[in-house]
Each structure stands twice: as structure tokens, then as C-alpha cells.
PDB file of N, CA and C in Angstrom:
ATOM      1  N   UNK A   1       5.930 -13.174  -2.813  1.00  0.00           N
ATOM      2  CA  UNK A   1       6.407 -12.461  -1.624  1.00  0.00           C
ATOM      3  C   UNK A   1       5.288 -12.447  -0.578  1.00  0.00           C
ATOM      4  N   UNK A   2       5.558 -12.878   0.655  1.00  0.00           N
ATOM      5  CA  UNK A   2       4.529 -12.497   1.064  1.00  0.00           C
ATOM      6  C   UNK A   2       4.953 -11.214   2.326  1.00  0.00           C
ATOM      7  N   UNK A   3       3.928 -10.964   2.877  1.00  0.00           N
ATOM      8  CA  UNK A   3       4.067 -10.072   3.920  1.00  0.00           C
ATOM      9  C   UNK A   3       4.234 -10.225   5.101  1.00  0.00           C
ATOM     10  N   UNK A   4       5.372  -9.962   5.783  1.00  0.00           N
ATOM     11  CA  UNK A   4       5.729  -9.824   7.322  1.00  0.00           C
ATOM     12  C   UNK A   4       5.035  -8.892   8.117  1.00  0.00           C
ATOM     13  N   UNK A   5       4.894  -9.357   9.496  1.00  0.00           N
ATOM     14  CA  UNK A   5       4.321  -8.158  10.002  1.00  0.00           C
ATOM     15  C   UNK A   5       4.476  -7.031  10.701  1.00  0.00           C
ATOM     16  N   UNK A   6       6.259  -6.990   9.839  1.00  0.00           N
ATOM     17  CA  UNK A   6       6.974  -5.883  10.078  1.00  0.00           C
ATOM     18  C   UNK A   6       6.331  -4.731   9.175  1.00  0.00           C
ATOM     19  N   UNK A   7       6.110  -5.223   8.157  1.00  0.00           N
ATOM     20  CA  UNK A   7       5.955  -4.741   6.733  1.00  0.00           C
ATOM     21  C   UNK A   7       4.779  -3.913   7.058  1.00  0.00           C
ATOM     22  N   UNK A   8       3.531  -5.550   7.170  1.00  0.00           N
ATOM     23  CA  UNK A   8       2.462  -5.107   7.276  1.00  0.00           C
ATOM     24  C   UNK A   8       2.423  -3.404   8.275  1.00  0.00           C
ATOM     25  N   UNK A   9       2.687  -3.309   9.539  1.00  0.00           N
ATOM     26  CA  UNK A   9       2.987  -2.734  10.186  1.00  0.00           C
ATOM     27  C   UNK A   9       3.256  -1.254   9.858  1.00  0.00           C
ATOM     28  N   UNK A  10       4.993  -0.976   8.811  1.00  0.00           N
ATOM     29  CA  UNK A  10       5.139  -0.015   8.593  1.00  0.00           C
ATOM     30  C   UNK A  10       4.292   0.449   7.640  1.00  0.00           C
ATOM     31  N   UNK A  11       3.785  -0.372   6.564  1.00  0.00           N
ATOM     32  CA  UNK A  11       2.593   0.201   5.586  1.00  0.00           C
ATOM     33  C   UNK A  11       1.284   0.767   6.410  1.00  0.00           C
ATOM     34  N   UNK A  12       0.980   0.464   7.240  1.00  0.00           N
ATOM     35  CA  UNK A  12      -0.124   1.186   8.035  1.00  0.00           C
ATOM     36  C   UNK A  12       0.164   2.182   8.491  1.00  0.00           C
ATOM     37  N   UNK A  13       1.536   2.082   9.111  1.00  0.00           N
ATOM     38  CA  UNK A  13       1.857   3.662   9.878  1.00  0.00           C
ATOM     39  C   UNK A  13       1.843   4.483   8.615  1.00  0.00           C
ATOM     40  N   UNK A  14       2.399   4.323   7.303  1.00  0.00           N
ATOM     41  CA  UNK A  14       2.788   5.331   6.449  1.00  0.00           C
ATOM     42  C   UNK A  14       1.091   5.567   6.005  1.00  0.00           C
ATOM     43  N   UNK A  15       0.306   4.883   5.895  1.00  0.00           N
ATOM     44  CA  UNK A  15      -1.102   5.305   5.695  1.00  0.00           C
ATOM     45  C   UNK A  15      -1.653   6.208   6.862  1.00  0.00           C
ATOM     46  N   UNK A  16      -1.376   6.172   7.655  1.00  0.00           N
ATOM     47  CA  UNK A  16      -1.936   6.809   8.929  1.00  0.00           C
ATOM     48  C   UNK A  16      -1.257   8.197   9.128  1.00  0.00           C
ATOM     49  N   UNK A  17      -0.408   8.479   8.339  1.00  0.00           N
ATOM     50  CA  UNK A  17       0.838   9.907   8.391  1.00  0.00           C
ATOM     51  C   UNK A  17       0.276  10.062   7.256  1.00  0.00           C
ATOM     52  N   UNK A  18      -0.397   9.777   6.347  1.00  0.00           N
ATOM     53  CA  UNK A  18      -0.653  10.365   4.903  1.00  0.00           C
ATOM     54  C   UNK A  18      -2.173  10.701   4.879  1.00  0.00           C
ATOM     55  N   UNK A  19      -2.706   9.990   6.099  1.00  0.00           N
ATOM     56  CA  UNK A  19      -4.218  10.224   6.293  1.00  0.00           C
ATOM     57  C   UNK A  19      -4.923  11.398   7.282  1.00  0.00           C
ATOM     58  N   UNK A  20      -5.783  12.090   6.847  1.00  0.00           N
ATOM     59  CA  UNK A  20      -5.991  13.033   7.243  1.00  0.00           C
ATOM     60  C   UNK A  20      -6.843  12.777   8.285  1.00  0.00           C
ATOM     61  N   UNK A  21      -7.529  11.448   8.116  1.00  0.00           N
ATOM     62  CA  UNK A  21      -8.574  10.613   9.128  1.00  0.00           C
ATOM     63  C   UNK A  21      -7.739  10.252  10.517  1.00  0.00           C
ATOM     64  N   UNK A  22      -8.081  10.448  11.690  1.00  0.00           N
ATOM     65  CA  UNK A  22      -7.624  10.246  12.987  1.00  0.00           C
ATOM     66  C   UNK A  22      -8.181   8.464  13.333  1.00  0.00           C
ATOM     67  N   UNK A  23      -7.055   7.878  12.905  1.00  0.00           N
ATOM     68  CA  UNK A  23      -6.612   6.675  12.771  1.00  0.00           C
ATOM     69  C   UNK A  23      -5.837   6.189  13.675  1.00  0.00           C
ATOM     70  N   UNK A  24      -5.833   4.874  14.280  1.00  0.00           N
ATOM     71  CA  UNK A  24      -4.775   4.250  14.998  1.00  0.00           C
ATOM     72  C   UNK A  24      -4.374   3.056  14.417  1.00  0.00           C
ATOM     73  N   UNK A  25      -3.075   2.586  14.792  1.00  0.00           N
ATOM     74  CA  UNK A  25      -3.283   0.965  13.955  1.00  0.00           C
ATOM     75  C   UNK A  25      -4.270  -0.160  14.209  1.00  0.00           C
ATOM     76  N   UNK A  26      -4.408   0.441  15.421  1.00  0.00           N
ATOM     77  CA  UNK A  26      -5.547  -0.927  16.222  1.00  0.00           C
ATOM     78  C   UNK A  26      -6.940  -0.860  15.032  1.00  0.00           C
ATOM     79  N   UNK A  27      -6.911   0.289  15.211  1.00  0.00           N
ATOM     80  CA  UNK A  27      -8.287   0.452  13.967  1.00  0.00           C
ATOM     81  C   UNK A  27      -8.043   0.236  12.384  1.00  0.00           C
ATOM     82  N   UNK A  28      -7.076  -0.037  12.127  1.00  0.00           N
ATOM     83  CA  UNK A  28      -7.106  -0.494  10.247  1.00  0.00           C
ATOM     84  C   UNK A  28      -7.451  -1.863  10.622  1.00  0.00           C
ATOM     85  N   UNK A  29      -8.229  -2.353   9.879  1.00  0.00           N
ATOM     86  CA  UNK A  29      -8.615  -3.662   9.414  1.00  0.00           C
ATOM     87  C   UNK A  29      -8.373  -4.077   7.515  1.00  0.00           C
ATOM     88  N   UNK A  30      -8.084  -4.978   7.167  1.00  0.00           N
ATOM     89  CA  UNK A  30      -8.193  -5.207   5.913  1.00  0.00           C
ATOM     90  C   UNK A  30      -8.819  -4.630   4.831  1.00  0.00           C
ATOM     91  N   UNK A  31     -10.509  -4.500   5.094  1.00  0.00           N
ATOM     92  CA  UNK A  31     -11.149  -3.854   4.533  1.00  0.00           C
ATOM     93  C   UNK A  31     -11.309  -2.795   4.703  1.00  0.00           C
ATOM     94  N   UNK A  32     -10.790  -1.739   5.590  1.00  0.00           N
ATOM     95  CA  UNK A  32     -10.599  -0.785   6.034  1.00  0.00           C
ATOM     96  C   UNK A  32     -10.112   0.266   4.445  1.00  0.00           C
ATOM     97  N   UNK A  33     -11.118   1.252   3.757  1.00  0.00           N
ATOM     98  CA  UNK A  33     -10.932   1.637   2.663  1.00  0.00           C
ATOM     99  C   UNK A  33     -10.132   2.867   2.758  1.00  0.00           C
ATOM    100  N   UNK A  34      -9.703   3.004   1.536  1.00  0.00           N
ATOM    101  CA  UNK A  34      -8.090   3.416   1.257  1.00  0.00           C
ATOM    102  C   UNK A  34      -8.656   5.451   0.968  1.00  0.00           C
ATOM    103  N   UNK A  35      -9.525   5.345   0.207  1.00  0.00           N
ATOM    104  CA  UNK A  35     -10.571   6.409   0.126  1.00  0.00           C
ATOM    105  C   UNK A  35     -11.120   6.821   1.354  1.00  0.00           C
ATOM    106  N   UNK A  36     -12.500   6.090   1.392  1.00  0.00           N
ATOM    107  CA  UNK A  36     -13.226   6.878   2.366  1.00  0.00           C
ATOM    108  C   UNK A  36     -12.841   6.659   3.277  1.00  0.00           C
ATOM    109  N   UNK A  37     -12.634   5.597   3.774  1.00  0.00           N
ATOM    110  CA  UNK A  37     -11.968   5.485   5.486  1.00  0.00           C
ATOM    111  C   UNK A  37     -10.748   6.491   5.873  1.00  0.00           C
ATOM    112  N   UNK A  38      -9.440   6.377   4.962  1.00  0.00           N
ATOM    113  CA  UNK A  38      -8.355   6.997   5.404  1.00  0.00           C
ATOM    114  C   UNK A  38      -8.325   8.164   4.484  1.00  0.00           C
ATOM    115  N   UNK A  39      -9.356   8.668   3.839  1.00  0.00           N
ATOM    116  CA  UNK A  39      -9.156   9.886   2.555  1.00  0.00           C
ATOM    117  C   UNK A  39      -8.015   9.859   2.027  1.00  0.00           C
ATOM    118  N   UNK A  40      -7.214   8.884   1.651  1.00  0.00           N
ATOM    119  CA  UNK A  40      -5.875   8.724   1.030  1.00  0.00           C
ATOM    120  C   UNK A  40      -6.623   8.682  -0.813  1.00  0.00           C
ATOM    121  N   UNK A  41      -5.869   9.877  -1.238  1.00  0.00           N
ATOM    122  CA  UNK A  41      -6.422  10.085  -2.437  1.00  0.00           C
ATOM    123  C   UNK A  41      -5.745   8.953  -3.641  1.00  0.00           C
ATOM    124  N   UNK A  42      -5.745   9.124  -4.207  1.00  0.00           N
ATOM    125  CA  UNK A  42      -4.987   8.120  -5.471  1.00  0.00           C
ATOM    126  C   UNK A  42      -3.711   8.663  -5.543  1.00  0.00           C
ATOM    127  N   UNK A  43      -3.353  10.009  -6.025  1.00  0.00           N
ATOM    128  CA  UNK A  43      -1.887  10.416  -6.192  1.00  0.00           C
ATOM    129  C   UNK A  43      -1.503   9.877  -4.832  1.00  0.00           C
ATOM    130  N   UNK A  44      -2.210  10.151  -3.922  1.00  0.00           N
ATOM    131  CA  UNK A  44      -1.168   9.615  -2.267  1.00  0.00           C
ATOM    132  C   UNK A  44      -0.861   8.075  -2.487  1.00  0.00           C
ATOM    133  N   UNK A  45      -1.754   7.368  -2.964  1.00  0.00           N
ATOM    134  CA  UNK A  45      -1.573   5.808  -3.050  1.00  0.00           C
ATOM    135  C   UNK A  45      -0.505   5.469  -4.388  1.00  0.00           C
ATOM    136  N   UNK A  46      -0.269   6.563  -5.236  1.00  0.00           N
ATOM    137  CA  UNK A  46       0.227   6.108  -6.304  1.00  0.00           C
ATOM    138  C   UNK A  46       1.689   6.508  -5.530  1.00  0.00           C
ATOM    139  N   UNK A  47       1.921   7.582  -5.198  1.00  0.00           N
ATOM    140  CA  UNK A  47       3.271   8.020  -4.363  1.00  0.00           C
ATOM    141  C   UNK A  47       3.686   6.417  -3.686  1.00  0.00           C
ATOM    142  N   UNK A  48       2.631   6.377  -2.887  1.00  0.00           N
ATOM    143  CA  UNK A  48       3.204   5.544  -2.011  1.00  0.00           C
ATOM    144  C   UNK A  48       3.710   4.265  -2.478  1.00  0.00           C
ATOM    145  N   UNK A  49       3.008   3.812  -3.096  1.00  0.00           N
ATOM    146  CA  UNK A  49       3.334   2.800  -3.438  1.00  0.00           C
ATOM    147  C   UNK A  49       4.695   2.926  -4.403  1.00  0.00           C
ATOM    148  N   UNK A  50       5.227   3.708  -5.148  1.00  0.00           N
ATOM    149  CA  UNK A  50       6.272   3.906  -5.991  1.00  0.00           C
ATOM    150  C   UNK A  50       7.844   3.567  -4.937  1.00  0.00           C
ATOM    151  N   UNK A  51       6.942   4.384  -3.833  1.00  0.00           N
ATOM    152  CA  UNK A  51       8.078   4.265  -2.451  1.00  0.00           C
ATOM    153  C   UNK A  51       8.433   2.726  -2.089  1.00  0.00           C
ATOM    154  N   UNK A  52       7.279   2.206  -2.046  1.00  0.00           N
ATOM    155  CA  UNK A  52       7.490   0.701  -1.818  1.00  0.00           C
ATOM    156  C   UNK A  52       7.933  -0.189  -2.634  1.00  0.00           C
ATOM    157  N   UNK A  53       7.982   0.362  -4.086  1.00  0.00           N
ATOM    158  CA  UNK A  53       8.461  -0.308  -4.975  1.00  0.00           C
ATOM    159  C   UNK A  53       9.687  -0.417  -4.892  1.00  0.00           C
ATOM    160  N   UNK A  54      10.600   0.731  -4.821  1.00  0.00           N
ATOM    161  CA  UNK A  54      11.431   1.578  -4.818  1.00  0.00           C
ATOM    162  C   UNK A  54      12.180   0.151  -3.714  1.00  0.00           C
ATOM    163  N   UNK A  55      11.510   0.399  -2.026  1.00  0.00           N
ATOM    164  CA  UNK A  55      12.226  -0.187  -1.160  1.00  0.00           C
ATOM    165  C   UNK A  55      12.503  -1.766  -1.289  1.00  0.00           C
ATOM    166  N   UNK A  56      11.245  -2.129  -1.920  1.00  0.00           N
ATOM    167  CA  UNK A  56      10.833  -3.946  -1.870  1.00  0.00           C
ATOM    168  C   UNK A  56      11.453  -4.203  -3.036  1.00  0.00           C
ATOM    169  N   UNK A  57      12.208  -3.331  -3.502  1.00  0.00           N
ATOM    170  CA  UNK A  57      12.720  -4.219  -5.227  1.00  0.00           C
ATOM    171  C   UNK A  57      11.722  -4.604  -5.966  1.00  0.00           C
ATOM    172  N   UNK A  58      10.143  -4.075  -6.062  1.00  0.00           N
ATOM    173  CA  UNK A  58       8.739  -5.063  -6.569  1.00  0.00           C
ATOM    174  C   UNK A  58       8.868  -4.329  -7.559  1.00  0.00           C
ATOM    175  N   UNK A  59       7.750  -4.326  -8.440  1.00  0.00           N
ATOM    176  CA  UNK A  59       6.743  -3.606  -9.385  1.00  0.00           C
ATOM    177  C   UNK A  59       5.189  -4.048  -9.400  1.00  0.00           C
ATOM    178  N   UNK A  60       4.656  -3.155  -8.814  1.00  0.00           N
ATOM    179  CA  UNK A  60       3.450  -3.578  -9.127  1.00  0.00           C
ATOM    180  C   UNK A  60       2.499  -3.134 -10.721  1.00  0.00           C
ATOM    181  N   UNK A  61       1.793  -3.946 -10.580  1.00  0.00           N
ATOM    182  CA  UNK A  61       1.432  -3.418 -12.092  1.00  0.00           C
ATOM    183  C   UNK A  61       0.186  -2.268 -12.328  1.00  0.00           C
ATOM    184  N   UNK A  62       0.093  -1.269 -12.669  1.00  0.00           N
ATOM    185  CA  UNK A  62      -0.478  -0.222 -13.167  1.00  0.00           C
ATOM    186  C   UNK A  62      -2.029  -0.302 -12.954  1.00  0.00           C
ATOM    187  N   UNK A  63      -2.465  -1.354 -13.309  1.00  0.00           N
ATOM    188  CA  UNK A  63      -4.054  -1.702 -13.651  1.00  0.00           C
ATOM    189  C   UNK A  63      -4.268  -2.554 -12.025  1.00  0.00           C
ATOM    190  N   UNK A  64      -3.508  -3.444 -11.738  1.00  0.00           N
ATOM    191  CA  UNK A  64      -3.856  -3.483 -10.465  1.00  0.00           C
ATOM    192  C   UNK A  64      -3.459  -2.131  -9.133  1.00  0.00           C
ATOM    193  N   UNK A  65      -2.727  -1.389  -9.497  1.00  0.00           N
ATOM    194  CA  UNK A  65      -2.530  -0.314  -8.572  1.00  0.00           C
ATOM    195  C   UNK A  65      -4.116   0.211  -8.759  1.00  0.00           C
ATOM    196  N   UNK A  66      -4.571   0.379  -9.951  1.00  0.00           N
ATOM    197  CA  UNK A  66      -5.908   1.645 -10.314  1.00  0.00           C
ATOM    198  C   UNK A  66      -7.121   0.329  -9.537  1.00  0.00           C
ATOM    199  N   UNK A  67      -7.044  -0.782  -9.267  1.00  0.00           N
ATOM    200  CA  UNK A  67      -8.065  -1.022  -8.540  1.00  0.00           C
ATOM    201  C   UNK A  67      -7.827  -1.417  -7.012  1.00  0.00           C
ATOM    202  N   UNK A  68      -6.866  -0.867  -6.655  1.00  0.00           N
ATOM    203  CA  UNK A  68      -6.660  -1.119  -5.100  1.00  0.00           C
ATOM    204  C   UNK A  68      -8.203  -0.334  -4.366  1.00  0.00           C
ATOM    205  N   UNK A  69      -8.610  -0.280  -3.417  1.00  0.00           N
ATOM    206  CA  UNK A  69      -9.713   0.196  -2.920  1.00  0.00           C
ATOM    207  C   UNK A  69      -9.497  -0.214  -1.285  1.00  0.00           C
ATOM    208  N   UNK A  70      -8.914  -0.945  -0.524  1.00  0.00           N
ATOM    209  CA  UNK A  70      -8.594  -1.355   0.896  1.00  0.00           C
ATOM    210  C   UNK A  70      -7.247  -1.767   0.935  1.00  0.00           C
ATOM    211  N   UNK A  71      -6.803  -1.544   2.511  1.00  0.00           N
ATOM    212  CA  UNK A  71      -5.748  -2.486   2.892  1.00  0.00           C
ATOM    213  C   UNK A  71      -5.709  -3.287   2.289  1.00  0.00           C
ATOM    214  N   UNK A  72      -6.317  -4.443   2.639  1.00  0.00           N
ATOM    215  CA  UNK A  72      -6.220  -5.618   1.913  1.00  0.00           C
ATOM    216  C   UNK A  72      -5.771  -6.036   0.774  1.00  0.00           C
ATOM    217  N   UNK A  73      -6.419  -5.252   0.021  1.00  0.00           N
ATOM    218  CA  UNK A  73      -5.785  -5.215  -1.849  1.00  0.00           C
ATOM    219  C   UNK A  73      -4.673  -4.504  -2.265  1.00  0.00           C
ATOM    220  N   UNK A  74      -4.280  -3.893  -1.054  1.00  0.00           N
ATOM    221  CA  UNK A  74      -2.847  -2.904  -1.668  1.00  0.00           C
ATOM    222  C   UNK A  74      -1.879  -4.366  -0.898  1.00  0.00           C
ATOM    223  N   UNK A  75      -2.312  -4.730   0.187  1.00  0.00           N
ATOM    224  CA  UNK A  75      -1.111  -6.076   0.399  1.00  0.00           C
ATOM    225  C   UNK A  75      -1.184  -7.093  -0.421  1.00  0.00           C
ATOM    226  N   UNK A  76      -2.586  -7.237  -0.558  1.00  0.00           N
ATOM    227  CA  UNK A  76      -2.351  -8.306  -2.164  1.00  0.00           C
ATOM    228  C   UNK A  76      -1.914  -8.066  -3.256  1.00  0.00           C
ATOM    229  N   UNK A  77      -1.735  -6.813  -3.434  1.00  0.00           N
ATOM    230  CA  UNK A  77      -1.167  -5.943  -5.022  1.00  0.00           C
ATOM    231  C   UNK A  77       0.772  -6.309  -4.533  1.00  0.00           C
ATOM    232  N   UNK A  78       1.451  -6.271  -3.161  1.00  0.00           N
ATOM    233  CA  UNK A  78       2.375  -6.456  -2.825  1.00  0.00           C
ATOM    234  C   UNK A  78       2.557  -7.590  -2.710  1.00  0.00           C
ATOM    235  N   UNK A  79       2.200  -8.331  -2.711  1.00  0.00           N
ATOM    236  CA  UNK A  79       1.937 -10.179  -2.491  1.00  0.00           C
ATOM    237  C   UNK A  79       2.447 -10.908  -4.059  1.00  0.00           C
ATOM    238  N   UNK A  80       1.507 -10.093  -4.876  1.00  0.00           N
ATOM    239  CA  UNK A  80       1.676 -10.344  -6.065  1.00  0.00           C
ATOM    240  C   UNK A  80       2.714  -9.830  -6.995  1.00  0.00           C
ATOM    241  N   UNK A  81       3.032  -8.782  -6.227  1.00  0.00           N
ATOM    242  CA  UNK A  81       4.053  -8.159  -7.260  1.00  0.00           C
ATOM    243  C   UNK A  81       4.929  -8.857  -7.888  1.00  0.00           C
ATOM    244  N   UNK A  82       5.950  -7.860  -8.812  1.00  0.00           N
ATOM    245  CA  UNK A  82       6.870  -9.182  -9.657  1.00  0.00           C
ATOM    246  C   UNK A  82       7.919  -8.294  -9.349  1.00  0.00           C
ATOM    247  N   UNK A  83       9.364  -9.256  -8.889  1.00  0.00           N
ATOM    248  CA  UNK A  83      10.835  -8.762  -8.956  1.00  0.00           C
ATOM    249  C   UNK A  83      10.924  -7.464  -9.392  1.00  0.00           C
ATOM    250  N   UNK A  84      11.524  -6.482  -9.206  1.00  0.00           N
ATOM    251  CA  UNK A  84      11.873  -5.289 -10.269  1.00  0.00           C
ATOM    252  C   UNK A  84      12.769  -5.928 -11.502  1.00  0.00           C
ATOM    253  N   UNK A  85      12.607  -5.537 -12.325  1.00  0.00           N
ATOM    254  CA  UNK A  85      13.696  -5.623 -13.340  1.00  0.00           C
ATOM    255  C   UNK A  85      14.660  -4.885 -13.085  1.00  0.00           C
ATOM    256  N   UNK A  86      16.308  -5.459 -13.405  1.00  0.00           N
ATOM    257  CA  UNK A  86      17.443  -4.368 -13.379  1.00  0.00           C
ATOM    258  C   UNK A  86      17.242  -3.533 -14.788  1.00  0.00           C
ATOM    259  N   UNK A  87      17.271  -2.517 -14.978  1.00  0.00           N
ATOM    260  CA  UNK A  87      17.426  -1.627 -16.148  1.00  0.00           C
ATOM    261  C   UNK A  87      18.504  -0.615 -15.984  1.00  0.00           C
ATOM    262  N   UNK A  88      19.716  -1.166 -17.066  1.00  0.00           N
ATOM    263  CA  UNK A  88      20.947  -0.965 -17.267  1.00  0.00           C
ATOM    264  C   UNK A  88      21.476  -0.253 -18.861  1.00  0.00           C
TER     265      UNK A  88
END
């Protein structure tokens, strides 16, 4: 999957509403950290991302969620993701 930059886009705004840091989009960059830059704690990143799972049909996997650390690696954690499974 890769990322549009629709996507890209709304994933920043939802970081920037979850961040307590006075942020604009112009200012996220890739490496732009998920911690110290935007104080987005882990439960906030784990939320969030469940949301995105949720919307993108993905799953990301557990051990790569626990080393996200920037933008960058949470779109590559989405890049990589795998299909959801139907569970019926």
C-alpha cells in the first residue's frame, strides 16, 4: 500500500489534534518525532493507529507499532501493513 497525500495529510492533522505541541503541517517533517517533538504518548499512537487500522482495512503488526519513533516510520509501518483478515 502505499501512501497518498491525502492520507499522508489527514494522518498529520490527526497528530497535530492529539498533540499538545503547537504544530502546523508545514512543520512535520518525516523525522519529525512522535514523542518528543509532538508529545504523542504511546497509548495516543497505539489509539491511533487502531483507528487507522480500523479505516485502511490494514493490520499493522504489534512489534513494529512498539518501534515507531517518527512520522516516517508510522507511514512505513502503514506502507507495510498487511490486508486485515475477515474474522467470521
Amino acid at each position: 500500500m502505499m501512501i497518498d497525500s491525502a492520507l499522508r495529510d489527514e494522518v498529520i492533522q490527526r497528530l497535530i489534534a492529539v498533540s499538545d505541541a503547537k504544530f502546523v503541517a508545514a512543520d512535520i517533517r518525516s523525522e519529525t518525532s512522535l514523542r518528543q517533538d509532538l508529545d504523542i504518548s504511546s497509548l495516543t499512537l497505539v489509539a491511533l493507529a487502531a483507528d487507522l487500522e480500523e479505516e485502511l482495512g490494514i493490520n499493522i503488526d504489534d512489534t513494529v507499532l512498539g518501534r515507531i519513533q517518527t512520522i516516517g516510520d508510522l507511514f512505513k509501518a502503514i506502507e507495510n501493513s498487511k490486508p486485515r483478515q475477515e474474522t467470521r
